[in-house]
Protein backbone atom coordinates (compact mmCIF):
# COMPACT_ATOMS: atom_id res chain seq x y z
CA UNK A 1 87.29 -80.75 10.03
CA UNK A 2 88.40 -83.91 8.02
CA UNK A 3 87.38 -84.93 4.49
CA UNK A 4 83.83 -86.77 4.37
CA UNK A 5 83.40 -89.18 2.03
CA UNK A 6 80.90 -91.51 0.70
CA UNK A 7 81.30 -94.02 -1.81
CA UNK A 8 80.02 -94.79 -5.07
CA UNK A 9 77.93 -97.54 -3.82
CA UNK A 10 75.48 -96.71 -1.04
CA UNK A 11 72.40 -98.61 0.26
CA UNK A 12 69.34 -96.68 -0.72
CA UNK A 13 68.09 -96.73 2.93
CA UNK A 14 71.26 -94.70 3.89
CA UNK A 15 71.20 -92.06 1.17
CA UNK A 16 68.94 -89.36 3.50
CA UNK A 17 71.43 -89.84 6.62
CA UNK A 18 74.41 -89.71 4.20
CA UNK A 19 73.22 -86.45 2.27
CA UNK A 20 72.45 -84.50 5.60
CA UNK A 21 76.18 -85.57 6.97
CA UNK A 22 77.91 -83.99 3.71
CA UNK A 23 75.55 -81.21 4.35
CA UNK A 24 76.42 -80.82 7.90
CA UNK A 25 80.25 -80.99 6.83
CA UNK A 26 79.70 -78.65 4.20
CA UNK A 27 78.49 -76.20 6.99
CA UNK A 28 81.18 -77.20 9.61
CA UNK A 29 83.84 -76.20 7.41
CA UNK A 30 81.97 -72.89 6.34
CA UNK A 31 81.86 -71.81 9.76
CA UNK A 32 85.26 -73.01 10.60
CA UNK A 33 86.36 -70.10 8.53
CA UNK A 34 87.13 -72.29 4.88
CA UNK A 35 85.33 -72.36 1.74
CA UNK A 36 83.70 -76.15 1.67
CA UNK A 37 84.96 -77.95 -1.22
CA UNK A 38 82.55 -80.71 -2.92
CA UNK A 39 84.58 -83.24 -5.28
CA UNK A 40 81.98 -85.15 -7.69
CA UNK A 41 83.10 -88.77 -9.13
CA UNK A 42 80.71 -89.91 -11.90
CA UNK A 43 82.02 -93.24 -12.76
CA UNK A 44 79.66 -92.66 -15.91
CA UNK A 45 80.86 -89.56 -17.68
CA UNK A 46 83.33 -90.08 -20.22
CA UNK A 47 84.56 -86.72 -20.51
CA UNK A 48 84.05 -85.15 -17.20
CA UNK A 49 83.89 -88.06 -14.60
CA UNK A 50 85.45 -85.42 -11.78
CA UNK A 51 83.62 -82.28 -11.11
CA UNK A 52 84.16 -79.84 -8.39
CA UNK A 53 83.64 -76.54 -6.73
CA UNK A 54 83.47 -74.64 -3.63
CA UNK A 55 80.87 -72.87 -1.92
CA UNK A 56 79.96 -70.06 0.73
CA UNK A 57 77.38 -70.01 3.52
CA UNK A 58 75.33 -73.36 2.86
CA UNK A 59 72.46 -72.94 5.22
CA UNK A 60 71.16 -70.37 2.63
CA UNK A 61 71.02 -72.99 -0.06
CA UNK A 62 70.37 -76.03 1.73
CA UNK A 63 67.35 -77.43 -0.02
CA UNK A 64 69.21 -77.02 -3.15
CA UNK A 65 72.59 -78.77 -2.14
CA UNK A 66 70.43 -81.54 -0.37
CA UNK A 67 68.60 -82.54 -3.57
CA UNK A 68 71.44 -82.52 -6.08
CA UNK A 69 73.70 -84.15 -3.59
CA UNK A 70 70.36 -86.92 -3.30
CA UNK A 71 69.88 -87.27 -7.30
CA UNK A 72 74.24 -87.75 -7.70
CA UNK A 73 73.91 -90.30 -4.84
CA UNK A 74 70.98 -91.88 -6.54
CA UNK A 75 72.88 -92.34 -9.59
CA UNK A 76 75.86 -94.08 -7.99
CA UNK A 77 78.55 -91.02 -7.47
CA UNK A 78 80.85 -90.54 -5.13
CA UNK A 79 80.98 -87.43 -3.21
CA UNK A 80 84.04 -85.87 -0.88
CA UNK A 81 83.67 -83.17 1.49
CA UNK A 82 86.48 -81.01 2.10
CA UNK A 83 88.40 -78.02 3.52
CA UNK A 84 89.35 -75.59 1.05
CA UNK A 85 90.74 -71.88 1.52
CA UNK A 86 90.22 -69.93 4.13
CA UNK A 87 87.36 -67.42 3.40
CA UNK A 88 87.96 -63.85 1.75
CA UNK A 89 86.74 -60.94 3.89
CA UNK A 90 84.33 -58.88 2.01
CA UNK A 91 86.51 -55.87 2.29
CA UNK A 92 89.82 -57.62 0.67
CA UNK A 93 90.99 -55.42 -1.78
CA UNK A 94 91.62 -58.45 -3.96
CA UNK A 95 87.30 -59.39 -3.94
CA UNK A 96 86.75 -57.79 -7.41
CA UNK A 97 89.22 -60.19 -8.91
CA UNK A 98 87.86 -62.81 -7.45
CA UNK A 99 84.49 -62.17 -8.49
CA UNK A 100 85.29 -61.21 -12.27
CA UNK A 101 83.15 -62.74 -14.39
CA UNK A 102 85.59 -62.41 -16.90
CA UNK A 103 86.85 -65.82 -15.35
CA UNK A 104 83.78 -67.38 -14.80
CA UNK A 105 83.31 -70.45 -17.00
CA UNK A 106 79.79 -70.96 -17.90
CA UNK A 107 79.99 -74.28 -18.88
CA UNK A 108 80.45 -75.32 -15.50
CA UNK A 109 77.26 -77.08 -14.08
CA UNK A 110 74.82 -75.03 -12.42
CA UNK A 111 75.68 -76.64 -8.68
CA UNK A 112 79.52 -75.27 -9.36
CA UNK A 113 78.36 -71.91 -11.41
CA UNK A 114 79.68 -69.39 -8.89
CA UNK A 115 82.76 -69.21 -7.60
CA UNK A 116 82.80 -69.30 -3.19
CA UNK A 117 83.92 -65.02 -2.78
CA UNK A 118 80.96 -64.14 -5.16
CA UNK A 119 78.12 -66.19 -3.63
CA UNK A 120 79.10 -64.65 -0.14
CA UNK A 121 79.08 -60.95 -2.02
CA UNK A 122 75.58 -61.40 -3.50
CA UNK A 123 74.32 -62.62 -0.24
CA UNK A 124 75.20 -59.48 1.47
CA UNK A 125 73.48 -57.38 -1.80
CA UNK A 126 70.63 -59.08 -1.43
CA UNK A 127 70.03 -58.31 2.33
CA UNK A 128 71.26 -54.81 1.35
CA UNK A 129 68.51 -54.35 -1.06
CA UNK A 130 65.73 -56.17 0.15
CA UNK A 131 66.20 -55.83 3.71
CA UNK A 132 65.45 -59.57 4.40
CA UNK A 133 67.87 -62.49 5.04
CA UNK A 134 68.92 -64.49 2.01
CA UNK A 135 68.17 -67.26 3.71
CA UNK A 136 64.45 -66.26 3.77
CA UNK A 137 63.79 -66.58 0.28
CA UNK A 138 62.16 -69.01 -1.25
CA UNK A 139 62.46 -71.38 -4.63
CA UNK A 140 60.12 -69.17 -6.63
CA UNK A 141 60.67 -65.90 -6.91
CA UNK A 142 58.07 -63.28 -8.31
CA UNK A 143 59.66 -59.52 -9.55
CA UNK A 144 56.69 -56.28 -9.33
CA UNK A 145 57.31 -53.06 -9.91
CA UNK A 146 54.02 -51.99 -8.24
CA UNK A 147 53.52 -51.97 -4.50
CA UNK A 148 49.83 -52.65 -5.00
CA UNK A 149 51.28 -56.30 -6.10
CA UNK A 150 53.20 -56.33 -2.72
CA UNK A 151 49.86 -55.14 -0.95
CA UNK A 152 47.79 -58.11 -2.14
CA UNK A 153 50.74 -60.91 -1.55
CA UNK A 154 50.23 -59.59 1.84
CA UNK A 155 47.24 -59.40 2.24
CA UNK A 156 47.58 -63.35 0.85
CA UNK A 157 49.93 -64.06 3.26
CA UNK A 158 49.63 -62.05 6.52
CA UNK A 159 52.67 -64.00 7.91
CA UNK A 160 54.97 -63.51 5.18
CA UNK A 161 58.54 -62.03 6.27
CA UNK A 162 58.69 -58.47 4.97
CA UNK A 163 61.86 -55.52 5.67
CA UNK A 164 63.04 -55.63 8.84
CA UNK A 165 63.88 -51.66 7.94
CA UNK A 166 62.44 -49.03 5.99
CA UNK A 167 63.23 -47.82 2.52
CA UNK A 168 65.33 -50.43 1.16
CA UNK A 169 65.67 -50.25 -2.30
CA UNK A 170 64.08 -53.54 -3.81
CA UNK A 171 62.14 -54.92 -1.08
CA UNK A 172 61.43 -58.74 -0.73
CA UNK A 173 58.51 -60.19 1.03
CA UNK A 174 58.50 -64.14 1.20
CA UNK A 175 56.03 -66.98 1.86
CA UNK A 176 57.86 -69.10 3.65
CA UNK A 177 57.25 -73.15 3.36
CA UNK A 178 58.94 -76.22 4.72
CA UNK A 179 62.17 -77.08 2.30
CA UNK A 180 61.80 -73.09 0.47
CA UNK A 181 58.91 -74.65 -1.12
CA UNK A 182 57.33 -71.14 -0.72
CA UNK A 183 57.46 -67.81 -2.80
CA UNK A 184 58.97 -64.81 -2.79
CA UNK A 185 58.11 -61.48 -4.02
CA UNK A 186 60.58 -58.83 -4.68
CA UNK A 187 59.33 -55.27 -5.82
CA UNK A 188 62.29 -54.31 -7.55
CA UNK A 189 61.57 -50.79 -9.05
CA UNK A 190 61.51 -49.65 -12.42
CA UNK A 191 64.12 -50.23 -15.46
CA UNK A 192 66.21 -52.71 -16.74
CA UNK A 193 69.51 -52.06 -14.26
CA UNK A 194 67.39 -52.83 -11.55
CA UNK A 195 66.14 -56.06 -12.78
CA UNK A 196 69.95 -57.22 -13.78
CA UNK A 197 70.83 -55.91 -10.09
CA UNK A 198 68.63 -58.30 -8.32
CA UNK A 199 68.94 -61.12 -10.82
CA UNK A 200 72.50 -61.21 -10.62
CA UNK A 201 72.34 -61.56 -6.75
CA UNK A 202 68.86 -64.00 -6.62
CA UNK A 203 70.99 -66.25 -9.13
CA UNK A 204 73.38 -67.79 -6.36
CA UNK A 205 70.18 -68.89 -4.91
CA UNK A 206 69.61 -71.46 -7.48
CA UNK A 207 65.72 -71.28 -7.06
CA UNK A 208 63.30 -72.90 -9.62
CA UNK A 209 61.61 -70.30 -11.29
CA UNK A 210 62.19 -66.54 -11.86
CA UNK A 211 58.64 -64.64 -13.04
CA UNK A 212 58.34 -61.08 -14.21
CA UNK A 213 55.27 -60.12 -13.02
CA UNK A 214 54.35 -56.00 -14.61
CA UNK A 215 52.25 -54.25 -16.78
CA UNK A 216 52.96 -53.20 -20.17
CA UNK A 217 51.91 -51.02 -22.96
CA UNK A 218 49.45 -52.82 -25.29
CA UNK A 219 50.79 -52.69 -29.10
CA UNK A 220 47.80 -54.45 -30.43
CA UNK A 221 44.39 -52.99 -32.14
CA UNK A 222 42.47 -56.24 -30.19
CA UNK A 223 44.00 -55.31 -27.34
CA UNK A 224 41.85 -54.01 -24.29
CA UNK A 225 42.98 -52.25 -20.91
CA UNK A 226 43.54 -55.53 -18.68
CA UNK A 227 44.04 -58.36 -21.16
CA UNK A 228 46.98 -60.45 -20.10
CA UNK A 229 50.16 -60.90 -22.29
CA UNK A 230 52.16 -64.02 -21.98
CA UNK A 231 55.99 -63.37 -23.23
CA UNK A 232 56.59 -66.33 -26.16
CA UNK A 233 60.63 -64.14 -26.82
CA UNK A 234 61.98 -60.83 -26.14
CA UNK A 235 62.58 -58.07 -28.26
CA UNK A 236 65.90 -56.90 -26.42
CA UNK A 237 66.27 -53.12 -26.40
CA UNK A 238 67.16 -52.31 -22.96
CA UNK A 239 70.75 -52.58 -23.60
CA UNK A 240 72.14 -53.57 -20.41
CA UNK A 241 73.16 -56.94 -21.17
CA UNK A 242 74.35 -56.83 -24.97
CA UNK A 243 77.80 -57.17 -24.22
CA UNK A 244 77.42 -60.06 -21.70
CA UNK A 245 74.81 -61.72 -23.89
CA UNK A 246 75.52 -60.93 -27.82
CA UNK A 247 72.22 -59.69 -28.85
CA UNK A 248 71.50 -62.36 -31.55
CA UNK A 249 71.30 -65.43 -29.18
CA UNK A 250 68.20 -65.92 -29.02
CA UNK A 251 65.88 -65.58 -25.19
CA UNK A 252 62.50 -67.59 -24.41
CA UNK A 253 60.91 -68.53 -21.83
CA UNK A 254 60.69 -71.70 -20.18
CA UNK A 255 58.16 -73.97 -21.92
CA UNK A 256 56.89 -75.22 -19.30
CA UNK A 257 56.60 -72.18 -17.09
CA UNK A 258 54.53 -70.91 -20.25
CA UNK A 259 52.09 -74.22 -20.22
CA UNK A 260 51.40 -73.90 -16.74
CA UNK A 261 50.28 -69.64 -16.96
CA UNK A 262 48.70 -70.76 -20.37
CA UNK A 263 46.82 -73.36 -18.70
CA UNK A 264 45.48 -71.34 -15.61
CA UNK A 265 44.75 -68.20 -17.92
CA UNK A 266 42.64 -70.45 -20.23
CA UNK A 267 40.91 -71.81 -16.85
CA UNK A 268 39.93 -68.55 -15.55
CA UNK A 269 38.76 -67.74 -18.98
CA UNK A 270 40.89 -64.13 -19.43
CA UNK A 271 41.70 -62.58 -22.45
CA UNK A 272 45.41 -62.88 -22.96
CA UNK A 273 47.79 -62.70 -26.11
CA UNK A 274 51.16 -64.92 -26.59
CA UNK A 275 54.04 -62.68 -28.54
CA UNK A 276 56.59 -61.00 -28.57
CA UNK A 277 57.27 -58.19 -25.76
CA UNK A 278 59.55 -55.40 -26.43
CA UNK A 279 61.40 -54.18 -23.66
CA UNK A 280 63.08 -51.21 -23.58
CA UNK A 281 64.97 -48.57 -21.14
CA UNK A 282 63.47 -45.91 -22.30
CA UNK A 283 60.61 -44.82 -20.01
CA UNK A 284 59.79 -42.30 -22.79
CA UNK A 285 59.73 -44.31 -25.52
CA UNK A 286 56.36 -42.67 -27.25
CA UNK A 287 58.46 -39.76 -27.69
CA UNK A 288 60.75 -41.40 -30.19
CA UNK A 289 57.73 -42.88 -31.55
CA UNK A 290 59.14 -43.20 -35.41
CA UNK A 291 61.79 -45.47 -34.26
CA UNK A 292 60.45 -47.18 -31.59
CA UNK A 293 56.88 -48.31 -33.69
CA UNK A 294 59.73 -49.35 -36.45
CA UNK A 295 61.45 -51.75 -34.28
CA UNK A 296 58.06 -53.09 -32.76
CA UNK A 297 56.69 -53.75 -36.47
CA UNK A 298 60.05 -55.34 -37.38
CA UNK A 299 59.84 -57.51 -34.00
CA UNK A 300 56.03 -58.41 -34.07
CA UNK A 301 55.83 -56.95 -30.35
CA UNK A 302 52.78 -57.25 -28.97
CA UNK A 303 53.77 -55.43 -26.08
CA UNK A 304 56.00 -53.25 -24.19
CA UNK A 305 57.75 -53.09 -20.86
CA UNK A 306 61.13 -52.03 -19.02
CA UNK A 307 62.31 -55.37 -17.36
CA UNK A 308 60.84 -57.99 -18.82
CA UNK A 309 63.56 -59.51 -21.53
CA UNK A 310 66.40 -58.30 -19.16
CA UNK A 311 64.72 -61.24 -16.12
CA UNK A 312 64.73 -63.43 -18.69
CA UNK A 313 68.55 -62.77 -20.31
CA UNK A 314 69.93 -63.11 -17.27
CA UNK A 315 68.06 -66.03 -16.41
CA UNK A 316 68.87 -67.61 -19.62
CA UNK A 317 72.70 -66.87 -18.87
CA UNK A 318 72.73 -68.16 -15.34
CA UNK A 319 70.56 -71.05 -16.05
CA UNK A 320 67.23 -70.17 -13.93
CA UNK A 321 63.53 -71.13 -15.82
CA UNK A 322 62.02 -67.79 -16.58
CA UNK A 323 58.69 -66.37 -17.74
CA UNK A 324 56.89 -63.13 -18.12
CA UNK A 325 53.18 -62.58 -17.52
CA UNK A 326 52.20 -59.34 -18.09
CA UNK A 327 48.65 -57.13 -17.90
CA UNK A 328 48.12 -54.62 -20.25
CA UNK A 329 47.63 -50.91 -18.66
CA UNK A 330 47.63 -48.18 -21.60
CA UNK A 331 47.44 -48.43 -25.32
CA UNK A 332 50.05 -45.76 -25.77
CA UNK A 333 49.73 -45.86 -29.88
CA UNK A 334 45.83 -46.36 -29.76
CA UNK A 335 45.05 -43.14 -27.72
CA UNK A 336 45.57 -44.52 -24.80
CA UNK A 337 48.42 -43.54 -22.70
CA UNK A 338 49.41 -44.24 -18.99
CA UNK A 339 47.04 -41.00 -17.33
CA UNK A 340 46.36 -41.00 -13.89
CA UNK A 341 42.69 -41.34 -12.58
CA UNK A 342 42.48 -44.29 -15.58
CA UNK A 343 45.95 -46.26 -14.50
CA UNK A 344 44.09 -45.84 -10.75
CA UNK A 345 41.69 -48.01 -11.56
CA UNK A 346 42.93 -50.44 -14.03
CA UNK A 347 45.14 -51.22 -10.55
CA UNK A 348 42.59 -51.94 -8.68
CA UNK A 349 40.76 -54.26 -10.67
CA UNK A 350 43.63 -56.47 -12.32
CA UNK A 351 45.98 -56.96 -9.46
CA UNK A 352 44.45 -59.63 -7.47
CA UNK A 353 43.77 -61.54 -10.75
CA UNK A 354 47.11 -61.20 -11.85
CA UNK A 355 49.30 -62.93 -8.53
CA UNK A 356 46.73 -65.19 -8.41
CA UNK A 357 47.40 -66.44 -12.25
CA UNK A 358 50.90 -66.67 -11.38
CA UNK A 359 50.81 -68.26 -7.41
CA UNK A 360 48.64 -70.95 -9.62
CA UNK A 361 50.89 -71.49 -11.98
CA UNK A 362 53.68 -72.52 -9.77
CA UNK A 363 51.45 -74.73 -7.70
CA UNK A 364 50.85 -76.75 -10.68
CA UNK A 365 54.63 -76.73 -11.62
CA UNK A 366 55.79 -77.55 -8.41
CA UNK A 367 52.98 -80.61 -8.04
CA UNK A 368 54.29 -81.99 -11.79
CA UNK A 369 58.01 -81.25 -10.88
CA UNK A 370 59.11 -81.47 -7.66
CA UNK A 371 62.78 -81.80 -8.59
CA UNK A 372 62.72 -78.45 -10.10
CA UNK A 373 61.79 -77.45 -13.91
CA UNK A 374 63.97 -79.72 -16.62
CA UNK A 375 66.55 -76.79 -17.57
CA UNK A 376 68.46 -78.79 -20.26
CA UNK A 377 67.45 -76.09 -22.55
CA UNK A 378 69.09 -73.57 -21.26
CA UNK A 379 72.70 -75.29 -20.40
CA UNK A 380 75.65 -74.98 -22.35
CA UNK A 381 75.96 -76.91 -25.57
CA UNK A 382 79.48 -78.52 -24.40
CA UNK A 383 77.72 -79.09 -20.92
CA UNK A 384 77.36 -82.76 -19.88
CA UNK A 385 73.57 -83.52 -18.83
CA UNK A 386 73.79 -84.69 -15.16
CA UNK A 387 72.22 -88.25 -15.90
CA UNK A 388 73.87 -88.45 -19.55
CA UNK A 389 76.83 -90.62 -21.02
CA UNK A 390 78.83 -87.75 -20.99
């Protein structure tokens, strides 16, 4: 296929039928066997007035590429459509280079963040691990580490798209809505690796909001089994990311994403705590209690958990809105540790409270901002803002 341009000046009647044709191209040359190239003119940036990438398997991203291509459009840049290289096989035994992120610039803008070999890679993880087609999930994307979560999502949604096969490691379930409007839930186990695994691959996705949804020790004398704990920072002892992200830049949540759980946890009248939540890889913690309870005073933790602050580092380093709500299950320094017939039925009467808090919450972000959450926040300091005179 050819080069398909459109110019910096476009009727506004025309921009729909012109966005779906780049689109289209985009695709065409994907499954011609090249990478699609996209070539950005912004006639308004002074210091970057040419950005560029490439990208792998479209369709899975489409809503995404259709609205940033629409707001570039908008603001009067041209776009070009074009044939790059020919696409990498997965088993090239060059892949790994190609996917280093030693050579990853950050600073590129989220639409260009990945490089073309590594978004087809994490594709074929995430269908590996969650046994569903990446091109089922949605913008907003839940993580559990409890089936009884996944139980009441389906119970929610009957018609959600679950595993086509049994026993996959992290599986997703997804409430599928015109434009991946919907939500998807992924129950991705317990621990910090696993919640870098999946992050790493959801991140090509682009979507809109990334939400830890767990349980957590309560640290807290006012504190009861089944309060709620909304994250306001991370205390970051899970380790997994130190080197990627040095452990003194600081992690919060999205503001917004924290307004939104705020407001619906203040409608429904729960109890809930903002603060700190300490996350850790140690499943045992309690029995290096000395340490531990010195790091939580030191960190004003108000809770603990094993994925929480490692969703929201890598969300923070690939530029995804993130927030953690969490329910409170055992009171570990209180005399109240994680036992069985007592964690049975805390389950049972928090977890339909809990998704629905969160499935709220979303609702009201996505009715405030339907071109995704403002992430300006969370881009790089030498990153031009899309609609900025840079």
């Amino acid at each position: 296929m050819q080069e398909f341009i459109i110019k910096d000046t476009v009727r506004s009647e025309d921009i729909a039928g012109l966005v779906e044709q780049a689109y289209l191209a985009m695709e065409t040359i994907y499954s011609d066997g090249h990478y699609p190239k996209l070539v950005v003119g912004r006639s308004w940036s002074k210091f970057n007035p040419i950005i560029a990438g490439e990208f792998a398997k479209p369709s899975v991203y489409r809503w995404y590429l259709k609205r940033e291509l629409r707001k570039l459009i908008e603001m009067g840049a041209s776009v070009k459509v074009k044939p790059s290289r020919e696409r990498m096989s997965l088993s090239d035994t060059t892949l790994l280079d190609a996917v280093d992120e030693e050579e990853w610039d950050f600073t590129q803008k989220k639409l260009f963040l990945f490089k073309a070999e590594r978004i087809d890679l994490s594709l074929d993880r995430l269908e590996h691990y969650t046994g569903t087609a990446a091109e089922d999930f949605q913008r907003y994307i839940l993580f559990t580490n409890y089936d009884m979560h996944v139980e009441v999502f389906k119970h929610k949604y009957p018609d959600c798209v679950k595993p086509i096969r049994e026993g996959v490691q992290m599986p997703a379930y997804h409430h599928k809505l015109d434009d991946n409007l919907g939500i998807t839930l992924v129950n991705i186990g317990v621990g910090p690796s696993n919640a870098k695994t999946i992050t790493d691959h959801i991140a090509v996705l682009r979507p809109d909001a990334m939400i830890m949804v767990g349980h957590c020790g309560g640290l807290r004398n006012h504190q009861e089994i089944g309060d709620f704990v909304l994250a306001s920072g991370y205390m970051r002892n899970d380790g997994v990311m130190d080197e990627l992200v040095p452990f003194n830049v600081p992690i919060i949540p999205n503001y917004l994403l924290n307004i939104f759980l705020k407001t619906v946890l203040d409608e429904f009248k729960l109890n809930y705590r903002l603060g700190t939540v300490y996350t850790t890889a140690n499943r045992n913690w309690e029995f290096a209690k000395k340490m531990t309870v010195a790091q939580i005073h030191v960190s004003r933790s108000i809770a603990i958990d094993m994925e929480s602050a490692t969703v929201a580092t890598n969300g923070f380093r690939y530029r995804i809105p993130s927030a953690t709500l969490l329910c409170v299950s055992d009171k570990p320094l209180h005399g109240m540790p994680k036992l069985t017939n007592a964690a049975q039925s805390f389950y049972q009467n928090s977890k339909e409270k809990h998704l629905e808090v969160v499935i709220r919450a979303i609702e009201m972000s996505k009715k405030q901002n339907p071109a995704g959450l403002p992430n300006a926040s969370i881009r790089s300091i030498d990153e031009p803002l899309m609609g900025g005179a840079e």
